[in-house]
Protein backbone atom coordinates (compact mmCIF):
# COMPACT_ATOMS: atom_id res chain seq x y z
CA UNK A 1 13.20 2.97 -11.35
CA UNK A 2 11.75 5.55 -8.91
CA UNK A 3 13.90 8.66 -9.32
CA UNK A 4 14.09 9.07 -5.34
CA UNK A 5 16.28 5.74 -5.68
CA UNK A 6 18.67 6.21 -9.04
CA UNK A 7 22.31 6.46 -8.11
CA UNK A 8 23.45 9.13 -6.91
CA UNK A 9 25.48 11.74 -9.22
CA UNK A 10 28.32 11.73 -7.51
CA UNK A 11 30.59 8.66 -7.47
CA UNK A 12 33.40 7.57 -4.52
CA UNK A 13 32.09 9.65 -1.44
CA UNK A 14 33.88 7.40 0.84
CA UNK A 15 37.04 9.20 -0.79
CA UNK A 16 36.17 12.64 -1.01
CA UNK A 17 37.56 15.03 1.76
CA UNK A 18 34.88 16.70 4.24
CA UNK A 19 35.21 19.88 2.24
CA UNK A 20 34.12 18.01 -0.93
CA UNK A 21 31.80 16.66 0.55
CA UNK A 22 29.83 19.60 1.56
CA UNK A 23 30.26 21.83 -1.01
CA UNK A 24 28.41 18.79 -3.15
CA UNK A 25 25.87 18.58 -0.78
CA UNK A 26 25.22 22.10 -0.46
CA UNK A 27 25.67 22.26 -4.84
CA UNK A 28 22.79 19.09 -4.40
CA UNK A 29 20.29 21.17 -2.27
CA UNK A 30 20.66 24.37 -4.14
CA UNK A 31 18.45 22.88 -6.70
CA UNK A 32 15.20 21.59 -3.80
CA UNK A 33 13.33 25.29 -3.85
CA UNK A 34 13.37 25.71 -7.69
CA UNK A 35 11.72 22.10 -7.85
CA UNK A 36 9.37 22.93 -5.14
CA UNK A 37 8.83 26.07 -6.80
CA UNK A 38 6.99 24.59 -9.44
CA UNK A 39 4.66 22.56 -7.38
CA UNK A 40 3.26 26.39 -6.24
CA UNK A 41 0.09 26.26 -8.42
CA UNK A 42 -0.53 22.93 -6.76
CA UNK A 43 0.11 24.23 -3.39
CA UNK A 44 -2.44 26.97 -3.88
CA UNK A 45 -5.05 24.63 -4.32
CA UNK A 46 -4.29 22.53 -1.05
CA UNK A 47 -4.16 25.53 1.13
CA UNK A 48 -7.15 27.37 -0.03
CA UNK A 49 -9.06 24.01 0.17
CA UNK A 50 -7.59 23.74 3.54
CA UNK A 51 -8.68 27.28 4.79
CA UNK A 52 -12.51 26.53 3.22
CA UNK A 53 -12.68 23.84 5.00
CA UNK A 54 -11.09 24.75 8.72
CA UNK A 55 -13.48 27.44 8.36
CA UNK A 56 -16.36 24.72 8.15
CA UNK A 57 -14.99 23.02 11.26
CA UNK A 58 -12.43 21.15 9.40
CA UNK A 59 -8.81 19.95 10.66
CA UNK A 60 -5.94 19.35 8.60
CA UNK A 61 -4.27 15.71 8.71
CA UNK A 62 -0.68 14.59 7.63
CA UNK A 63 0.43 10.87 7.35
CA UNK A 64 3.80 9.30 6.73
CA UNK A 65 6.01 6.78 7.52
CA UNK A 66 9.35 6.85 8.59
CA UNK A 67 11.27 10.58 7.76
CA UNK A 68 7.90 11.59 5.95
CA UNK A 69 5.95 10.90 8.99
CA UNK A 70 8.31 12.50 11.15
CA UNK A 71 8.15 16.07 9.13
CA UNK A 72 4.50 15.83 9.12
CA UNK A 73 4.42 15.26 12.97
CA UNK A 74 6.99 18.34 13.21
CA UNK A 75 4.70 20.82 11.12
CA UNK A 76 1.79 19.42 12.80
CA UNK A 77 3.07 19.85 16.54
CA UNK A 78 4.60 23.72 15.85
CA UNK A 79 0.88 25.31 14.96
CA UNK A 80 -0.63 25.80 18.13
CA UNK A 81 2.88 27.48 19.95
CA UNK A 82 3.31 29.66 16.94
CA UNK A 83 0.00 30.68 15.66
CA UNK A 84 -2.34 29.69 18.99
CA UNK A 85 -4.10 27.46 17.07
CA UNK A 86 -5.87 24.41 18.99
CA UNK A 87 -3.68 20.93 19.11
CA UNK A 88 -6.62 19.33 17.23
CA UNK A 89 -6.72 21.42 14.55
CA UNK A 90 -3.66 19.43 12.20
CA UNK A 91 -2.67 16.11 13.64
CA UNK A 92 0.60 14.80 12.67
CA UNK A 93 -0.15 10.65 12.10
CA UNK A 94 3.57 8.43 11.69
CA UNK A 95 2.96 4.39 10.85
CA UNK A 96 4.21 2.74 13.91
CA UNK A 97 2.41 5.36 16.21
CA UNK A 98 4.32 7.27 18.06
CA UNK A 99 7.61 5.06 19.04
CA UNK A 100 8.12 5.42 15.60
CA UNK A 101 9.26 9.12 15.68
CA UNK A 102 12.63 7.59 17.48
CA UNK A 103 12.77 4.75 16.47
CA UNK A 104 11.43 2.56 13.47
CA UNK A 105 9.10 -0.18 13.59
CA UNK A 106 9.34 -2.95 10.93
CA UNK A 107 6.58 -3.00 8.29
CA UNK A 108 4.50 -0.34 9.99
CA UNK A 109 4.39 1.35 6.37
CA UNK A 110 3.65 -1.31 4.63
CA UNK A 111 -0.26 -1.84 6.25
CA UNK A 112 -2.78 -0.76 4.02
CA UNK A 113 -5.31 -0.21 6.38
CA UNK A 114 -3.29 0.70 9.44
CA UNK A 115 -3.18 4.71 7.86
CA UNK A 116 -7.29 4.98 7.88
CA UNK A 117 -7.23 3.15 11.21
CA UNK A 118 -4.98 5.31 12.59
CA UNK A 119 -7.06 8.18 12.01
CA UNK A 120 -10.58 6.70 13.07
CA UNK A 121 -9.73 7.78 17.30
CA UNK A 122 -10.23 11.18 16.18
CA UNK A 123 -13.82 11.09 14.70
CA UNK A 124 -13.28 11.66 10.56
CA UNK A 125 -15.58 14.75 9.46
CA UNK A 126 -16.38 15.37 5.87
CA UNK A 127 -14.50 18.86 6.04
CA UNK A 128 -11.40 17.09 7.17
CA UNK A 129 -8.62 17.23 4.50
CA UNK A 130 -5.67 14.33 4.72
CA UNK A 131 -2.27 14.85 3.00
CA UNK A 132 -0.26 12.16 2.49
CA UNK A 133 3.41 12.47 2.74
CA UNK A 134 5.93 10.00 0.95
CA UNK A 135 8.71 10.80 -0.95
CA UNK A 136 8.48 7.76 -2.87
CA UNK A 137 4.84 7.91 -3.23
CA UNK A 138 4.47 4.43 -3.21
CA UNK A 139 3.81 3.48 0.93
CA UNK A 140 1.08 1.79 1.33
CA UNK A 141 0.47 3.31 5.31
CA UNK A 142 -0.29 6.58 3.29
CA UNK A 143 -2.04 5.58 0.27
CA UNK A 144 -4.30 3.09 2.24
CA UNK A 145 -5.26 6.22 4.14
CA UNK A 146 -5.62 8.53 1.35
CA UNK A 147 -7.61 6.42 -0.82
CA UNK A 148 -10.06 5.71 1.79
CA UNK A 149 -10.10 9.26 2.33
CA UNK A 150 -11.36 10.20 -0.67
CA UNK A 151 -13.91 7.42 -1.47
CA UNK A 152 -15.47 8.75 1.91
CA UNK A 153 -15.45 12.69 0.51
CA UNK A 154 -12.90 14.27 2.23
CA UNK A 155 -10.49 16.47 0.61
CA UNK A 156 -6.75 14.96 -0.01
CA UNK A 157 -3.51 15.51 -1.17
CA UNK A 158 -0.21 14.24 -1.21
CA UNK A 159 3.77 15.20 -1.18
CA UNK A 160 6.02 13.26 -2.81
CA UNK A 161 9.47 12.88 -4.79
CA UNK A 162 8.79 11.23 -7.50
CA UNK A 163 6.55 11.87 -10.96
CA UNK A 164 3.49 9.88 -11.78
CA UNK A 165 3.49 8.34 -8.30
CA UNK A 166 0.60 5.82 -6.99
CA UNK A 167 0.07 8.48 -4.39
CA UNK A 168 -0.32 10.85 -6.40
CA UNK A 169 -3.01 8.96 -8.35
CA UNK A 170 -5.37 8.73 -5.53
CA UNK A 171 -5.56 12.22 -4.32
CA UNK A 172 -7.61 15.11 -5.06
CA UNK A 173 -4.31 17.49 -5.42
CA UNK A 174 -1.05 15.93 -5.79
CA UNK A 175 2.32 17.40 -5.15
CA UNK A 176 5.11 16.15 -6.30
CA UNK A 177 8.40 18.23 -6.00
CA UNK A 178 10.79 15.91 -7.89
CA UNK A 179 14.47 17.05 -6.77
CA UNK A 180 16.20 14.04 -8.40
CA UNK A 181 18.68 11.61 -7.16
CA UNK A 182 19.79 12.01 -3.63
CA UNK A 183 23.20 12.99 -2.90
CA UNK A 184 23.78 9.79 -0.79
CA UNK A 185 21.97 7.30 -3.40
CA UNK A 186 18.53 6.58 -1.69
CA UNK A 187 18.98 8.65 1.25
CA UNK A 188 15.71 10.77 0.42
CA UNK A 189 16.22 12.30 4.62
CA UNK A 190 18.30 14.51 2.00
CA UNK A 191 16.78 16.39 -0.41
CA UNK A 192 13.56 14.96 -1.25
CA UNK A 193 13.20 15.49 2.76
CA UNK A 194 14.17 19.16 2.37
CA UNK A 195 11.63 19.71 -0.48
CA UNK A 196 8.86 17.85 2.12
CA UNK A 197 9.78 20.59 4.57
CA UNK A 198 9.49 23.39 2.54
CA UNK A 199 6.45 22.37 1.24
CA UNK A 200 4.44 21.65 4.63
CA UNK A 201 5.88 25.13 5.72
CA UNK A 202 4.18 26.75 2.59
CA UNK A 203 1.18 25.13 3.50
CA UNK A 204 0.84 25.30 7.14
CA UNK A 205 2.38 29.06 7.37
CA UNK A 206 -0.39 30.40 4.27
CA UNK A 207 -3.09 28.51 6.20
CA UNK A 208 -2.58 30.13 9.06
CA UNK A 209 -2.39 34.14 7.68
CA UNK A 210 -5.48 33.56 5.87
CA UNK A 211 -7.07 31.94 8.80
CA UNK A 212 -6.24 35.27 10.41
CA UNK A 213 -3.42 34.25 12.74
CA UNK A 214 -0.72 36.84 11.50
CA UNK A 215 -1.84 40.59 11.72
CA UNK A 216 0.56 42.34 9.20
CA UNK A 217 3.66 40.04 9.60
CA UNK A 218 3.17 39.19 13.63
CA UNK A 219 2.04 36.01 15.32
CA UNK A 220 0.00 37.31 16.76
CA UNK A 221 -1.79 34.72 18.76
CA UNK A 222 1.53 32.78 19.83
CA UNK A 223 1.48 31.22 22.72
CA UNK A 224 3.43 32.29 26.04
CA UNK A 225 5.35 29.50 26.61
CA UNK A 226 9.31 31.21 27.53
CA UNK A 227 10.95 34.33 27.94
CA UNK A 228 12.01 34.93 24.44
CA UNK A 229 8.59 34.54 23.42
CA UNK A 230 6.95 37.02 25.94
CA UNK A 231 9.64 39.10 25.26
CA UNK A 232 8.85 39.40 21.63
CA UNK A 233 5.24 40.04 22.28
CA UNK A 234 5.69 42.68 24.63
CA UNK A 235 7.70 44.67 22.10
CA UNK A 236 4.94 43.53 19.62
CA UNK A 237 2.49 45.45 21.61
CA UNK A 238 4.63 48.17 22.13
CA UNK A 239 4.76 48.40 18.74
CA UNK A 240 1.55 47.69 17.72
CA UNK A 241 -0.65 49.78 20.40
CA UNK A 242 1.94 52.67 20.48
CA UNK A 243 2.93 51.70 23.93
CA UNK A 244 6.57 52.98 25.08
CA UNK A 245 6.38 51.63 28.57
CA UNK A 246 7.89 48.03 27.97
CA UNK A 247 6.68 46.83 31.55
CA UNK A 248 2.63 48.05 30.68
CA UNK A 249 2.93 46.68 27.52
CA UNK A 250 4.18 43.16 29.18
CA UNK A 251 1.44 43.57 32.20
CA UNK A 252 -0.91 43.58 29.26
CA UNK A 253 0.12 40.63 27.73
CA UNK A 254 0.68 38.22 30.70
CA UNK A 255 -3.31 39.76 31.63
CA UNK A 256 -4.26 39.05 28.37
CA UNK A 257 -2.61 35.77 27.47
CA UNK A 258 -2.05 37.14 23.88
CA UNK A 259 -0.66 39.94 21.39
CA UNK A 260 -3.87 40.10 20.14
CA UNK A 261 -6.16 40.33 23.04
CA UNK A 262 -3.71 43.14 24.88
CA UNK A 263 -3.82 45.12 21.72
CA UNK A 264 -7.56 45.27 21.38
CA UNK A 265 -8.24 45.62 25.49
CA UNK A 266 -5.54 48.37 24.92
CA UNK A 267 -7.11 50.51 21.58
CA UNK A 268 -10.70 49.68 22.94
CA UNK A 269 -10.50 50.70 26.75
């Protein structure tokens, strides 16, 4: 039995009291960044084939189905507002397309073909790298994809839940961040979920500092989109350029359209 689906180790949670219940939980997830702690050598590998190959011209792809597609879709979509990175550059692919971040859609998953289809409206390059995303490690929306993937010579990788996966048999550099049985027997939304998140953060967020996005520990090239955020990059400037007039410094960004690009119009002049 996959260890994403053994019972769960705690018994009766229809009778606990709310307080039980969340101290378990919490006790549960306390143990998701020591597992995904040891899938950090495998990490390295992903992002530094990642940041080779963006550098190339390459873009980073993440399939999943149901939950798993739905984290990769959420990583995928927060890159260009944080780091200013184009939309193109890691595409977020769900089985079911795009209704299916709401709301399922039967046997989307379950298409072995329907993954590599998926991603043939976006023109495949050699330097594109694919990571599949399923805790189970056993959909067949994300191997299908994967697998093709590879035999065509594109880099790949996968995150799952469980050890000695399928998924993890078809990829280049598999990661597998096994947090056990979930709290709610199953229910891998829980922890095996968590451990996905943490993991596409570790990836996405390294990918973009090396790629030069961060300048000490600053977005840098975040995009303008509210107050808050010109806000922050004003002060970032201030900060950054030696600027004590908060209104320059924000004349310079809103001119500029970036932290970076006010900073070195402002040290250059």
């Amino acid at each position: 039995m996959k260890i994403t689906e053994q019972p769960s180790r705690y018994s009766d949670l229809d009778k606990m009291s709310t307080l039980e219940l969340l101290q378990n939980m919490n006790r549960e997830d306390k143990t998701v960044p020591l597992a995904v702690e040891k899938c950090i050598p495998q990490i390295e590998k992903i992002v530094d084939g990642i940041v080779e190959r963006v550098k190339r011209g390459g873009r980073l792809f993440y399939l999943g189905a149901g939950t798993s597609g739905r984290l990769g879709i959420l990583d995928a979509s927060e890159i260009p507002p944080t780091y200013g990175a184009p939309y193109d550059l890691v595409i977020g692919l769900i089985a079911g397309g795009d209704s299916a971040i709401r709301r399922a859609v039967e046997a989307a998953e379950d298409n072995w073909e329907m993954g590599w289809n998926d991603m043939q409206q976006f023109g495949i390059d050699i330097d594109d790298v694919v990571i599949g995303i399923a805790a189970s490690g056993t959909t067949p929306y994300v191997i299908g994809a994967v697998r093709e993937a590879k035999k065509r010579g594109l880099l790949t990788g996968c995150v799952t839940c469980n050890p000695n996966s399928p998924l993890a048999a078809e990829v280049d550099i598999p990661i597998e961040a096994v947090v056990g049985p979930e709290f709610v027997t199953g229910s891998t939304r829980m922890k095996s979920g968590t451990a996905q998140k943490l993991v596409l953060n570790m990836i996405s967020t390294t990918a973009m500092i090396k790629l030069g996005h961060v300048k000490g520990n600053k977005m840098v090239d975040m995009q303008l989109t509210n107050a808050k955020l010109v806000d922050r990059g004003t002060k970032m400037i201030m900060e950054e350029a030696s600027i004590e007039d908060y209104e320059l410094a924000k004349s310079l960004l809103l001119e500029h359209g970036s932290v970076r690009r006010a900073v070195d119009f402002y040290l250059n002049r």
